[in-house]
C-alpha atoms as a PDB file:
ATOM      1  CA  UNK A   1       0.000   0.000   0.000  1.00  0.00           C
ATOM      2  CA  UNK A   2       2.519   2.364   1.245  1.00  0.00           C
ATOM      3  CA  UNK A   3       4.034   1.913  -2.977  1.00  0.00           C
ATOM      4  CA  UNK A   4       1.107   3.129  -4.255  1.00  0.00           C
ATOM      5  CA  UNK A   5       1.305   7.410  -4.396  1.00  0.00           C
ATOM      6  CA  UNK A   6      -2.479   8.084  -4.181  1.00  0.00           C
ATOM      7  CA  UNK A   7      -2.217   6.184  -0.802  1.00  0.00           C
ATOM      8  CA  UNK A   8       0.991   7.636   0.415  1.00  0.00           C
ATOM      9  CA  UNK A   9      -0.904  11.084  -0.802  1.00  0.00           C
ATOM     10  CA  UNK A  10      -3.801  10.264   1.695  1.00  0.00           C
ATOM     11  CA  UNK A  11      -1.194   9.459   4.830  1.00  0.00           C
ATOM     12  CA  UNK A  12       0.663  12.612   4.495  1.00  0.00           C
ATOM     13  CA  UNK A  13      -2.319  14.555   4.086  1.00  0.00           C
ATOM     14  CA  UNK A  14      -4.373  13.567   7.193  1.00  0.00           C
ATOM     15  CA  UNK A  15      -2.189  15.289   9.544  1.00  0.00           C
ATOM     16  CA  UNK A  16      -3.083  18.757   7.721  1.00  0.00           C
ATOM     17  CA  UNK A  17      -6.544  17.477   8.085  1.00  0.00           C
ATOM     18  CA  UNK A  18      -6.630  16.442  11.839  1.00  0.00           C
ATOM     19  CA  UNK A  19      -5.027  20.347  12.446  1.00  0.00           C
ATOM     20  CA  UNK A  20      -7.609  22.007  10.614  1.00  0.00           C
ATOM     21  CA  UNK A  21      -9.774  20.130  12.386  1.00  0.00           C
ATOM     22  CA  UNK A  22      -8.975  21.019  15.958  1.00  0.00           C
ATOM     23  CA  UNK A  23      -8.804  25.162  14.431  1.00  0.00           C
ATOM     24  CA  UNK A  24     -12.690  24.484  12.868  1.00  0.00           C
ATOM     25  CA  UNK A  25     -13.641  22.882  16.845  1.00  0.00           C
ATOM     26  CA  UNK A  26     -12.086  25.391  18.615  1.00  0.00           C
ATOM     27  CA  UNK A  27     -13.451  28.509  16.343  1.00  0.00           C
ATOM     28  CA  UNK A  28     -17.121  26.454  16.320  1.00  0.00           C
ATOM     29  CA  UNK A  29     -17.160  26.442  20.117  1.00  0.00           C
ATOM     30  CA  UNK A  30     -16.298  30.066  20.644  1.00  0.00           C
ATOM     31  CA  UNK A  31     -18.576  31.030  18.079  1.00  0.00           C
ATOM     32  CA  UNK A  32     -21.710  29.740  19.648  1.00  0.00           C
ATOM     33  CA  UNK A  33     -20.689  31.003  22.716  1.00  0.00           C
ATOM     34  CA  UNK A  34     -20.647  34.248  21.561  1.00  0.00           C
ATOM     35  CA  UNK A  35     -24.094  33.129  19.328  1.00  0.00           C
ATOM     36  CA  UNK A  36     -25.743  32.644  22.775  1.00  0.00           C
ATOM     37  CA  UNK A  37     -24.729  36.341  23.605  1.00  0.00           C
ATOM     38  CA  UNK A  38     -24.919  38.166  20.853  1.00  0.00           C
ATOM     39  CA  UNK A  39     -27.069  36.349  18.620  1.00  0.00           C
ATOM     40  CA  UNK A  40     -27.517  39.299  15.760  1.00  0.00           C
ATOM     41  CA  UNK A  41     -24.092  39.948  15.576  1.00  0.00           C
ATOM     42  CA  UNK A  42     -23.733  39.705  11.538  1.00  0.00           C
ATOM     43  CA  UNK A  43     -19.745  38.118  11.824  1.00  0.00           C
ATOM     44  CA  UNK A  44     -20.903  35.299  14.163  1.00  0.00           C
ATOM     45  CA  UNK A  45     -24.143  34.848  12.312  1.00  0.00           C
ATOM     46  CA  UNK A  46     -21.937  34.461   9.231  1.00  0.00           C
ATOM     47  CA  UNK A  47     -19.254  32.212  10.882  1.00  0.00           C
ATOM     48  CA  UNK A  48     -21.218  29.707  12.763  1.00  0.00           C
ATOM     49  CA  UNK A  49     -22.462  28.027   9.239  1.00  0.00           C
ATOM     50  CA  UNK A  50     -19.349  28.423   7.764  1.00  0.00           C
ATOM     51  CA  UNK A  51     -17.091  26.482  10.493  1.00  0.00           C
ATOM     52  CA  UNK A  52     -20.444  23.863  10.586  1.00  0.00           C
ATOM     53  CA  UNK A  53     -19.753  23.242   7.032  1.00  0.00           C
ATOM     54  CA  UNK A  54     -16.441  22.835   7.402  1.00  0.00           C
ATOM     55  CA  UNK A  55     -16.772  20.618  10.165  1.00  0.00           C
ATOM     56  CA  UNK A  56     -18.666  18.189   8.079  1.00  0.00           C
ATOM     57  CA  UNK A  57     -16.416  18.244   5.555  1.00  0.00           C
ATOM     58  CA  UNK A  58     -13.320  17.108   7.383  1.00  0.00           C
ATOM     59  CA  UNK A  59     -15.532  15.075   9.516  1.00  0.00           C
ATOM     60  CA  UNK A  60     -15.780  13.077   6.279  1.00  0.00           C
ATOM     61  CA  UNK A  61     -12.296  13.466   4.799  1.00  0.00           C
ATOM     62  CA  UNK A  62     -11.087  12.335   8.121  1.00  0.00           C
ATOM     63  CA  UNK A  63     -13.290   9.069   7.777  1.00  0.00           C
ATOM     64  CA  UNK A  64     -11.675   8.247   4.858  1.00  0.00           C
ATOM     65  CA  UNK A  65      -8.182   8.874   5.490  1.00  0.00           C
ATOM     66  CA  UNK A  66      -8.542   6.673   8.667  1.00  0.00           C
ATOM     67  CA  UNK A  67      -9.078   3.892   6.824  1.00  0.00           C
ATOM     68  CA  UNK A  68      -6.181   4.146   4.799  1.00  0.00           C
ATOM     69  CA  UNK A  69      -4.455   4.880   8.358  1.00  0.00           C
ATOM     70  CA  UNK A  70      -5.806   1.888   9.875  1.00  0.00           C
ATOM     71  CA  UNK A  71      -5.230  -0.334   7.000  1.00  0.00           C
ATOM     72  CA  UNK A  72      -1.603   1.325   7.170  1.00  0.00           C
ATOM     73  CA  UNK A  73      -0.993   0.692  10.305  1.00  0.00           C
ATOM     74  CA  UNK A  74      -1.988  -2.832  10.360  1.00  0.00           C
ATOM     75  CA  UNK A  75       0.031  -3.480   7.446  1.00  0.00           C
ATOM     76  CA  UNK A  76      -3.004  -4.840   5.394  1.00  0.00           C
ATOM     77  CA  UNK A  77      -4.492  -3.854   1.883  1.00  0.00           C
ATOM     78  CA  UNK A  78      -7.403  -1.117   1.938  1.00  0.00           C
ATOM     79  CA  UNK A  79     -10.925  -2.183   2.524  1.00  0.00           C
ATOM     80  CA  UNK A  80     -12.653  -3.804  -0.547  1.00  0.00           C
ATOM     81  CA  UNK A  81     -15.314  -1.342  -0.134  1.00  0.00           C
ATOM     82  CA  UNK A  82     -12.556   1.849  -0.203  1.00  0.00           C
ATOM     83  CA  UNK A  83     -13.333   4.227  -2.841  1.00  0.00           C
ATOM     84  CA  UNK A  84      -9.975   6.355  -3.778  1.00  0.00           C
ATOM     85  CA  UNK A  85     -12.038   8.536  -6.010  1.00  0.00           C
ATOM     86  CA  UNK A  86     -14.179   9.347  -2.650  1.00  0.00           C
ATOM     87  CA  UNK A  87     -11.370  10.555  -1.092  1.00  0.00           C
ATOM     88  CA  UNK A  88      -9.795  12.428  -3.973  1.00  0.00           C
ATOM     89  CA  UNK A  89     -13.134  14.369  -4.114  1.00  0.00           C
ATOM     90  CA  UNK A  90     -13.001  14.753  -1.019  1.00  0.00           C
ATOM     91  CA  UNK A  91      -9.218  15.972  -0.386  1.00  0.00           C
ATOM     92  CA  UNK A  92      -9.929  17.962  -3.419  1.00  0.00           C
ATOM     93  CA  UNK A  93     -13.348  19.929  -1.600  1.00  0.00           C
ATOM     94  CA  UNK A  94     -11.228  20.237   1.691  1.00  0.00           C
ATOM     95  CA  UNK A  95      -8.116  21.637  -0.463  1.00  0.00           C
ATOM     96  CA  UNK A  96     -10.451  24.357  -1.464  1.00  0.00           C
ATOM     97  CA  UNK A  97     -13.026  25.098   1.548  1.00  0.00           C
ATOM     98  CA  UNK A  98     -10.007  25.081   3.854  1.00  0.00           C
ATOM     99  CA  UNK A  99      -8.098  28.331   1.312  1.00  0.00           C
ATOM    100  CA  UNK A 100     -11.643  30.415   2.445  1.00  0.00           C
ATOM    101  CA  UNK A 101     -12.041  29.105   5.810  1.00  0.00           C
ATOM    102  CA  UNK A 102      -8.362  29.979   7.002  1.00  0.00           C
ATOM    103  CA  UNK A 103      -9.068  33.280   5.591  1.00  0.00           C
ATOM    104  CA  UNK A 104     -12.407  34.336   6.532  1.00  0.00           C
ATOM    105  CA  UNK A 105     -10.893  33.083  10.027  1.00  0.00           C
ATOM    106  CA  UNK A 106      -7.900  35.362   9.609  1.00  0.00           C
ATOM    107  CA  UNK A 107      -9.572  38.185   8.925  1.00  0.00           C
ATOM    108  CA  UNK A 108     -12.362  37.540  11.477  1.00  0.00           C
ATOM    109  CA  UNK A 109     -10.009  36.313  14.327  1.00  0.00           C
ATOM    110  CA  UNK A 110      -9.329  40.278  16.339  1.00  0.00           C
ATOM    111  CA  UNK A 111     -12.910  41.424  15.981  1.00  0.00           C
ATOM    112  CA  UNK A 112     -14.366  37.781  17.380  1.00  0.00           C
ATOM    113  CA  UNK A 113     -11.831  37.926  20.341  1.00  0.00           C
ATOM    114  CA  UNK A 114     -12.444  41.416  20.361  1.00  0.00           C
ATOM    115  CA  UNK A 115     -16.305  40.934  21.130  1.00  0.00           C
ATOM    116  CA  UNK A 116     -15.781  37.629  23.216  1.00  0.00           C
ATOM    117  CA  UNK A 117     -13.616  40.105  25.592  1.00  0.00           C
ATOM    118  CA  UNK A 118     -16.202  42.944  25.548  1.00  0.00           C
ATOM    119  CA  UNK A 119     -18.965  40.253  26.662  1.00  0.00           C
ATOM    120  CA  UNK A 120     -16.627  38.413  29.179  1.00  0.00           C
ATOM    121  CA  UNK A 121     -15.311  41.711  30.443  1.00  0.00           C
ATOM    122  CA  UNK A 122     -18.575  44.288  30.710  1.00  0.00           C
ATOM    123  CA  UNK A 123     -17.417  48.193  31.490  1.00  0.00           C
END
């Protein structure tokens, strides 16, 4: 398995995905916090969706690539029932999603901590 470059493509990628992964959780979670609070703010009614999206999306990938890591790690051949073109469409959607998601949370990042420290902190 670990000759074939589509696999070795899937093992080196999952790392990447299992990061983004832990950013998308951690920007979901304080992002419906602040929903709970501030419920018409237009940035958290805009990000919430987004990071839920994006959430499903590696949820997925991540699926996928943990097959090829199991099978990996095992030292056995994939699943019968693997699809590599599922996971190329995949990798592919993630490639993408994850170029406007690390953006939008880049530019977003100051004002949501901003507004998570005005609600924590009330003057």
């Amino acid at each position: 398995m670990a000759d074939n470059p589509k696999h070795r493509k899937f093992l080196q990628i999952a790392p990447a995905v299992r990061e983004d992964e832990k950013v998308a959780d951690q920007l979901q979670g304080a992002v419906e916090t602040l929903h709970e609070r501030v419920a018409d703010d237009p940035v958290v009614l805009a990000t919430l969706p987004k990071c839920v999206k994006f959430r499903t999306l590696l949820r997925q990938l991540l699926r996928e690539l943990g097959r090829v890591e199991a099978a990996a790690d095992k030292g056995e051949p994939l699943p019968d029932d693997f699809n590599p073109s599922k996971a190329e469409a995949l990798i592919d959607e993630w490639q993408k999603a994850r170029v406007v998601f690390l953006a939008d949370h880049k530019k977003n990042h100051e004002y949501l901590e901003t507004l998570a420290l005005r609600i924590l902190r009330p003057r």
